[in-house]
C-alpha atoms as a PDB file:
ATOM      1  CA  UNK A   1       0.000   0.000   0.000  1.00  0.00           C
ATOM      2  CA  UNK A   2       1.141   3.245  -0.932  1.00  0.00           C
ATOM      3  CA  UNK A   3       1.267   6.385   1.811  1.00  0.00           C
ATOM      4  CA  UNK A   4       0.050   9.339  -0.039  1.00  0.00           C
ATOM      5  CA  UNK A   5       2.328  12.428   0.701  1.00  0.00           C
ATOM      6  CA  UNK A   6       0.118  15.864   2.011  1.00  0.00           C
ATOM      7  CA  UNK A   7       0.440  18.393  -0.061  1.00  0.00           C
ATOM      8  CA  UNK A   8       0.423  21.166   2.877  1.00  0.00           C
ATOM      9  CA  UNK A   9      -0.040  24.499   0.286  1.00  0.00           C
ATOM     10  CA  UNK A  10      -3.006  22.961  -1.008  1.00  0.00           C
ATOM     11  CA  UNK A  11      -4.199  22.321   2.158  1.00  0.00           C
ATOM     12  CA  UNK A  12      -3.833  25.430   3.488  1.00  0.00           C
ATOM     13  CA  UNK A  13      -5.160  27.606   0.574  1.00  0.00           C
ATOM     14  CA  UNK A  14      -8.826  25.244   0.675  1.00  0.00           C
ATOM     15  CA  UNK A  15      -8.736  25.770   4.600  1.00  0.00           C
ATOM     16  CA  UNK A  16      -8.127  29.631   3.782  1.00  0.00           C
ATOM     17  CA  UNK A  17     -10.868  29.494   1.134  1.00  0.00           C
ATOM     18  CA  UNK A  18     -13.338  27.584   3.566  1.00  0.00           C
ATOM     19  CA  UNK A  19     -12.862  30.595   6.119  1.00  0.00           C
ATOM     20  CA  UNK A  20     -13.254  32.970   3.352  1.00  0.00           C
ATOM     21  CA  UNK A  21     -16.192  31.449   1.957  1.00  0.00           C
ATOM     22  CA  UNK A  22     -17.737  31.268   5.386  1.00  0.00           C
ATOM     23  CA  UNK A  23     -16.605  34.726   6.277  1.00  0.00           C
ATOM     24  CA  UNK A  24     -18.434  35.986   3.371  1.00  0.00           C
ATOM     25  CA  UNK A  25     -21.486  34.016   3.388  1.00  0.00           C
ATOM     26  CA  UNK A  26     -22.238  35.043   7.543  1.00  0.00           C
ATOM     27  CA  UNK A  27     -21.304  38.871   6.585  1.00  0.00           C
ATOM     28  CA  UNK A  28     -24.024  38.944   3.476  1.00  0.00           C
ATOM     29  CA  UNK A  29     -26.250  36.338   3.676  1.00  0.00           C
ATOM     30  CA  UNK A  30     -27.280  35.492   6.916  1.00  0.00           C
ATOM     31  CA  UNK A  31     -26.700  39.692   7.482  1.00  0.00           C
ATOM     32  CA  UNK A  32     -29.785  40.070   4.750  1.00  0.00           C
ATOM     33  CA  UNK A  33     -31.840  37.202   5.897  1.00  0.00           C
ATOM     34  CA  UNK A  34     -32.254  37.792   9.583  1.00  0.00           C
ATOM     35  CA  UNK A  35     -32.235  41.976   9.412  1.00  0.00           C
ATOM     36  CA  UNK A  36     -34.047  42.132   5.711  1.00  0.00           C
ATOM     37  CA  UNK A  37     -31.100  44.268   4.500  1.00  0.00           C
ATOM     38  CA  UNK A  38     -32.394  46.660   1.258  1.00  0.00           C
ATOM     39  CA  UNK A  39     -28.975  46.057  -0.331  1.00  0.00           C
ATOM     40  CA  UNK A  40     -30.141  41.944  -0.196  1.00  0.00           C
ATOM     41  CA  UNK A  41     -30.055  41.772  -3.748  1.00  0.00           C
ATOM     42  CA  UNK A  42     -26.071  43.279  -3.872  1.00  0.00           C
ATOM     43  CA  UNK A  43     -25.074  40.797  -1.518  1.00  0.00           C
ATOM     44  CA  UNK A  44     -26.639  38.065  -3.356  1.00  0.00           C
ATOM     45  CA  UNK A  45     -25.831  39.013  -6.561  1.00  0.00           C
ATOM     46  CA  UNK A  46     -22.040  39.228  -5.064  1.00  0.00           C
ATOM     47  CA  UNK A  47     -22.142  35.878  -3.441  1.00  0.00           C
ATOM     48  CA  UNK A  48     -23.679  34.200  -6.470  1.00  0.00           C
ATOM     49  CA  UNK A  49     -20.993  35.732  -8.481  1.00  0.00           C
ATOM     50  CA  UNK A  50     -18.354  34.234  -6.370  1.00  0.00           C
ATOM     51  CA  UNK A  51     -19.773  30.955  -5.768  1.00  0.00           C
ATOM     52  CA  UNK A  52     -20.040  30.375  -9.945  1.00  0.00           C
ATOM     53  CA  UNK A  53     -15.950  30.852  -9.896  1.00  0.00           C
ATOM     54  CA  UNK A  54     -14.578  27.793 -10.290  1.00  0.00           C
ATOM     55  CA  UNK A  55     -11.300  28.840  -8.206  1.00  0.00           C
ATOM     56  CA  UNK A  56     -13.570  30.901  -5.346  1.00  0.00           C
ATOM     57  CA  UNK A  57     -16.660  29.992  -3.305  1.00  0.00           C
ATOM     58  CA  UNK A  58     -17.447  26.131  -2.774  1.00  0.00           C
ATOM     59  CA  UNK A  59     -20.984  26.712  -2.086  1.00  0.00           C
ATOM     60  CA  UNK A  60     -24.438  25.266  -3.504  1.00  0.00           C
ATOM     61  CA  UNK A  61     -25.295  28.450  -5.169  1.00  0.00           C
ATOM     62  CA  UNK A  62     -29.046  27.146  -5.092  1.00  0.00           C
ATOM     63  CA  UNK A  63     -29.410  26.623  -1.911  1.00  0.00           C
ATOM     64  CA  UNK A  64     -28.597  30.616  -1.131  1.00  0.00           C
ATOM     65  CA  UNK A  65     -31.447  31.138  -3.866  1.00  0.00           C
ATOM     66  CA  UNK A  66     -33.655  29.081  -2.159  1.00  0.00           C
ATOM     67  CA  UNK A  67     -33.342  31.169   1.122  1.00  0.00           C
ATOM     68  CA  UNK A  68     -33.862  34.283  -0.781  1.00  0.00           C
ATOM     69  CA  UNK A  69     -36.648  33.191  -2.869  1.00  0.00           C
ATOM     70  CA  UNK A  70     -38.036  31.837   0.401  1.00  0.00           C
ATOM     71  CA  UNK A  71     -37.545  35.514   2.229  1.00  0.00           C
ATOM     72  CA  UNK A  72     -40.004  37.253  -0.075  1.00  0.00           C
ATOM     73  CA  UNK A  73     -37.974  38.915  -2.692  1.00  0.00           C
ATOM     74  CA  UNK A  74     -39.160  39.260  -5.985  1.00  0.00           C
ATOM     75  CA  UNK A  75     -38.771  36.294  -8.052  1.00  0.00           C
ATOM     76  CA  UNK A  76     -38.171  38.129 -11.226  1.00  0.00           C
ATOM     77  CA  UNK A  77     -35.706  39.714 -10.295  1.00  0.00           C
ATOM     78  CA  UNK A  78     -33.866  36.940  -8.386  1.00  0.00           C
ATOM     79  CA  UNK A  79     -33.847  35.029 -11.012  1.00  0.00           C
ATOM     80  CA  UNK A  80     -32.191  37.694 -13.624  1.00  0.00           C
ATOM     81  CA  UNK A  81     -29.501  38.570 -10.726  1.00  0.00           C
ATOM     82  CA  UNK A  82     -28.824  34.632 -10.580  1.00  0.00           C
ATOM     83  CA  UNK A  83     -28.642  33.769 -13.901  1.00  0.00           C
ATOM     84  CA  UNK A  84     -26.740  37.268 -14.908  1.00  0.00           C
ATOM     85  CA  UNK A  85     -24.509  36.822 -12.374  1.00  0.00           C
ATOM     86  CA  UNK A  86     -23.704  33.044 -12.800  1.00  0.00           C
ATOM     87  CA  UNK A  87     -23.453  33.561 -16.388  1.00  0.00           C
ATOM     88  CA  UNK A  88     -20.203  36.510 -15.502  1.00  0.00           C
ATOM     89  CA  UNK A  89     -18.758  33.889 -13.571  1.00  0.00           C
ATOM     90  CA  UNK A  90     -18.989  31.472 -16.467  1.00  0.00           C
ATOM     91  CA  UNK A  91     -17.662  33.451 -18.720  1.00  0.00           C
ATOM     92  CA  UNK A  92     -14.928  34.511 -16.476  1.00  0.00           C
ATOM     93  CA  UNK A  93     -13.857  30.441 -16.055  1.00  0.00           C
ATOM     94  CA  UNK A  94     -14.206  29.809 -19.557  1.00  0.00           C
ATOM     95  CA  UNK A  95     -11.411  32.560 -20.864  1.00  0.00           C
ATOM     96  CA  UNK A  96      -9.383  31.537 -17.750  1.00  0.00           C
ATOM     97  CA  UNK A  97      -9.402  28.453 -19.016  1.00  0.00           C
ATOM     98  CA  UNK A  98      -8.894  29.922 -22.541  1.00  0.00           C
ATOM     99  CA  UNK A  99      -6.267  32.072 -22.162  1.00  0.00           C
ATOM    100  CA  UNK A 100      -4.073  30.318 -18.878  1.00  0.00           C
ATOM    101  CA  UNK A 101      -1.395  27.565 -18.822  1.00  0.00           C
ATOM    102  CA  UNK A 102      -2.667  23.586 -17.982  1.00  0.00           C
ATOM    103  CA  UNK A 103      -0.115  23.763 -15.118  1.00  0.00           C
ATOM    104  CA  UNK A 104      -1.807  26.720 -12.917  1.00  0.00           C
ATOM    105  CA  UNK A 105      -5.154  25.390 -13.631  1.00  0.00           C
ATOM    106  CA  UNK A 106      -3.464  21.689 -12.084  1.00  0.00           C
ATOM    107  CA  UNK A 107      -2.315  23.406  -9.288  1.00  0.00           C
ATOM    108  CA  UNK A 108      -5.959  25.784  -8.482  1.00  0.00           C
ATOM    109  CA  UNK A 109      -8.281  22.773  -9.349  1.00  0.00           C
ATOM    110  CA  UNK A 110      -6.665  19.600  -9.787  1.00  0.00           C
ATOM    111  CA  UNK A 111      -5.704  17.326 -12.590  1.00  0.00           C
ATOM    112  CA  UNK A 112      -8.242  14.981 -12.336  1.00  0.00           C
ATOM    113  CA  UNK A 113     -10.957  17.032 -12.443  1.00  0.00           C
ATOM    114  CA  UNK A 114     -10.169  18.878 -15.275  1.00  0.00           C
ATOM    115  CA  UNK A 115      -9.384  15.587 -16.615  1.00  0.00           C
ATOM    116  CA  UNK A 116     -12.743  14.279 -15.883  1.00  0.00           C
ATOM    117  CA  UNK A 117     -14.509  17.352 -17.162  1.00  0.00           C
ATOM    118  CA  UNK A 118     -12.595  17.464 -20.070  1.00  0.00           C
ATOM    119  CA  UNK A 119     -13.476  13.587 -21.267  1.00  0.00           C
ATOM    120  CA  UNK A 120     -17.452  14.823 -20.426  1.00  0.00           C
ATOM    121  CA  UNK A 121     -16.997  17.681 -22.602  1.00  0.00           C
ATOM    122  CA  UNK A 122     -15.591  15.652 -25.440  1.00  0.00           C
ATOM    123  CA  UNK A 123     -17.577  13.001 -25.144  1.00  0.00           C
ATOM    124  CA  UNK A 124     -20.991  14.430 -24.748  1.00  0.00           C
ATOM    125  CA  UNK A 125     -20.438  18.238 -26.200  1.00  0.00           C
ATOM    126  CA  UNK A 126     -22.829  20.268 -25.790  1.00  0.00           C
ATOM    127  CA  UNK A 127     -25.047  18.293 -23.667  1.00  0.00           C
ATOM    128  CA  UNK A 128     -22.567  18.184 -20.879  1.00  0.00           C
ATOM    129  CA  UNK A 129     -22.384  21.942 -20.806  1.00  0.00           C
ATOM    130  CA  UNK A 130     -25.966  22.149 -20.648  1.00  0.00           C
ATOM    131  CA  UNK A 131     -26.859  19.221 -18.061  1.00  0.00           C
ATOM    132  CA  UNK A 132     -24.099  20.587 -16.008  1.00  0.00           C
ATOM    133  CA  UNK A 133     -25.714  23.858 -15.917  1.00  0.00           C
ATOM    134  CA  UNK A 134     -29.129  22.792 -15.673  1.00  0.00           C
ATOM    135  CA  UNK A 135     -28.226  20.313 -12.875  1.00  0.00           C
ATOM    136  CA  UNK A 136     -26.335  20.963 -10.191  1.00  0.00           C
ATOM    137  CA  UNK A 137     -23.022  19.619 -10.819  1.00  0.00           C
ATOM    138  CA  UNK A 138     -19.634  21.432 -10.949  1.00  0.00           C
ATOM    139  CA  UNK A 139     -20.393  24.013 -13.983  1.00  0.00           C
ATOM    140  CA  UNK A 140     -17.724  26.340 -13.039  1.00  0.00           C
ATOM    141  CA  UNK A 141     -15.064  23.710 -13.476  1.00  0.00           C
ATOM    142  CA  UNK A 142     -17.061  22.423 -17.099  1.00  0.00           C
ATOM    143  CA  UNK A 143     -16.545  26.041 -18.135  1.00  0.00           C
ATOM    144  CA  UNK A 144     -12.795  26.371 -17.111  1.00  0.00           C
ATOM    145  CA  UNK A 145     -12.632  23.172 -19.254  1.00  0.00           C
ATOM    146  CA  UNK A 146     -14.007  24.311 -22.309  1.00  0.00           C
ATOM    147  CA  UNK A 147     -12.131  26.760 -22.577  1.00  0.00           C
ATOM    148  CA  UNK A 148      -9.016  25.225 -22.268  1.00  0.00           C
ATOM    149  CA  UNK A 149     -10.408  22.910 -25.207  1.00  0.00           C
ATOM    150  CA  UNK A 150     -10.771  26.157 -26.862  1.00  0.00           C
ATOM    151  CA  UNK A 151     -14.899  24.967 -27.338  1.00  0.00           C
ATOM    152  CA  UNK A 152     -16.465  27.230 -29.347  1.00  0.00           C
ATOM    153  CA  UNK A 153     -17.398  30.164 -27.388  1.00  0.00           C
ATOM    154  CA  UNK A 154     -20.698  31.167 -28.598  1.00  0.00           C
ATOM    155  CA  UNK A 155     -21.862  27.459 -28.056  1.00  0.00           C
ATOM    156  CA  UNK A 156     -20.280  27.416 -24.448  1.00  0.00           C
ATOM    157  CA  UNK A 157     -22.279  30.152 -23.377  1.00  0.00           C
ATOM    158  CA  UNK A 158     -25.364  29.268 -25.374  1.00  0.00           C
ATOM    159  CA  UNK A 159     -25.459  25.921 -23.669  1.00  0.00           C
ATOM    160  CA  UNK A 160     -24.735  27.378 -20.092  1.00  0.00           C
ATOM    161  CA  UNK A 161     -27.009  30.031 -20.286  1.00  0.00           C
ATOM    162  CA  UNK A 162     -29.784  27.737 -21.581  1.00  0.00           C
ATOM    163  CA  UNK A 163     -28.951  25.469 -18.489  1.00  0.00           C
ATOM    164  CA  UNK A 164     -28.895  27.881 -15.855  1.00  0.00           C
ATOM    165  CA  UNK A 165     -32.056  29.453 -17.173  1.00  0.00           C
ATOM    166  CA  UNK A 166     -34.089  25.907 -16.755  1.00  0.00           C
ATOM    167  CA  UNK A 167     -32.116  25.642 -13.000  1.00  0.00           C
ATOM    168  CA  UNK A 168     -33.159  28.725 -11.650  1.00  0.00           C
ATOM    169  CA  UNK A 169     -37.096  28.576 -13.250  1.00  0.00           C
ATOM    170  CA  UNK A 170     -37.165  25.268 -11.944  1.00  0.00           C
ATOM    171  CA  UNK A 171     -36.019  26.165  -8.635  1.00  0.00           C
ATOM    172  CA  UNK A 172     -38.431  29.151  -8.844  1.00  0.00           C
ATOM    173  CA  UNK A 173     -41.620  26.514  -9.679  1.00  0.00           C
ATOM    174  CA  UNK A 174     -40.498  24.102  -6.708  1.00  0.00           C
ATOM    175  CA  UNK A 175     -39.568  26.569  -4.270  1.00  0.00           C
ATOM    176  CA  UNK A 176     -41.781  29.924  -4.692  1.00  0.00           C
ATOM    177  CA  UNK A 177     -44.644  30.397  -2.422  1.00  0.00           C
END
């Protein structure tokens, strides 16, 4: 049996970005949920945001629009904040992807999931950018690999903005009222 050896950087930097992550979510959030904040919608919008960068925020993304669908804000408008938001982020991990070596990418995500990501994207095209999108799976890191495939842009974002429109309307139909 092999001992694996800790990798103590990476270690730290995902304890660092569980702090942050928690930091951020208790100080906007939480803040808007329990005092009904007027700037609610920033915070989300800035949360949501984060959470769709693939190198950020390790957070179900839904689940915060569940609690603010579920607090009374308008559903119209939490669901063009989401998707406009999560579709920035996108974007934003796709031309990372695009435009930056294999080797930072190994060293912010991982080989094997980029690997994995990359043999869904190749094998399944545009389906695997929409499921991936429409379900919730790990888009941001689907994104970072299509661009690094250099995937044709406008079907990238066609197919995750077609996704994440059916996510958040779905959440909308199971969760408002």
């Amino acid at each position: 049996m092999k001992r694996r050896r800790i990798d103590y950087r990476r270690l730290i930097v995902i304890v660092f970005l569980l702090i942050l992550m928690t930091v951020i979510a208790s100080l906007t959030i939480g803040k808007d949920i329990y005092e009904y904040n007027e700037n609610g919608m920033f915070s989300f919008a800035f949360v949501n945001f984060s959470g769709y960068l693939f190198f950020f925020l390790f957070m179900p993304m839904e689940l915060a629009f569940i609690l603010y669908l579920r607090t009374g804000y308008d559903p119209l408008t939490l669901n063009l904040v989401a998707v406009t938001t999560a579709m920035a982020a996108q974007t934003v991990d796709y031309l990372v992807g695009y435009f930056f070596s294999t080797g930072i990418i190994d060293r912010l995500i991982g080989r094997r999931r980029y690997e994995r990501a990359e043999a869904e994207i190749r094998k399944y095209g545009n389906w695997t950018l929409f499921l991936s999108n429409l379900l919730p799976l790990s888009s941001p890191v689907i994104s970072l690999a299509a661009g690094m495939l250099k995937y044709r842009v406008k079907e990238a974002l066609f197919f995750s903005f077609a996704g994440m429109i059916c996510r958040y309307l779905l959440l909308t139909l199971l969760f408002h009222g």
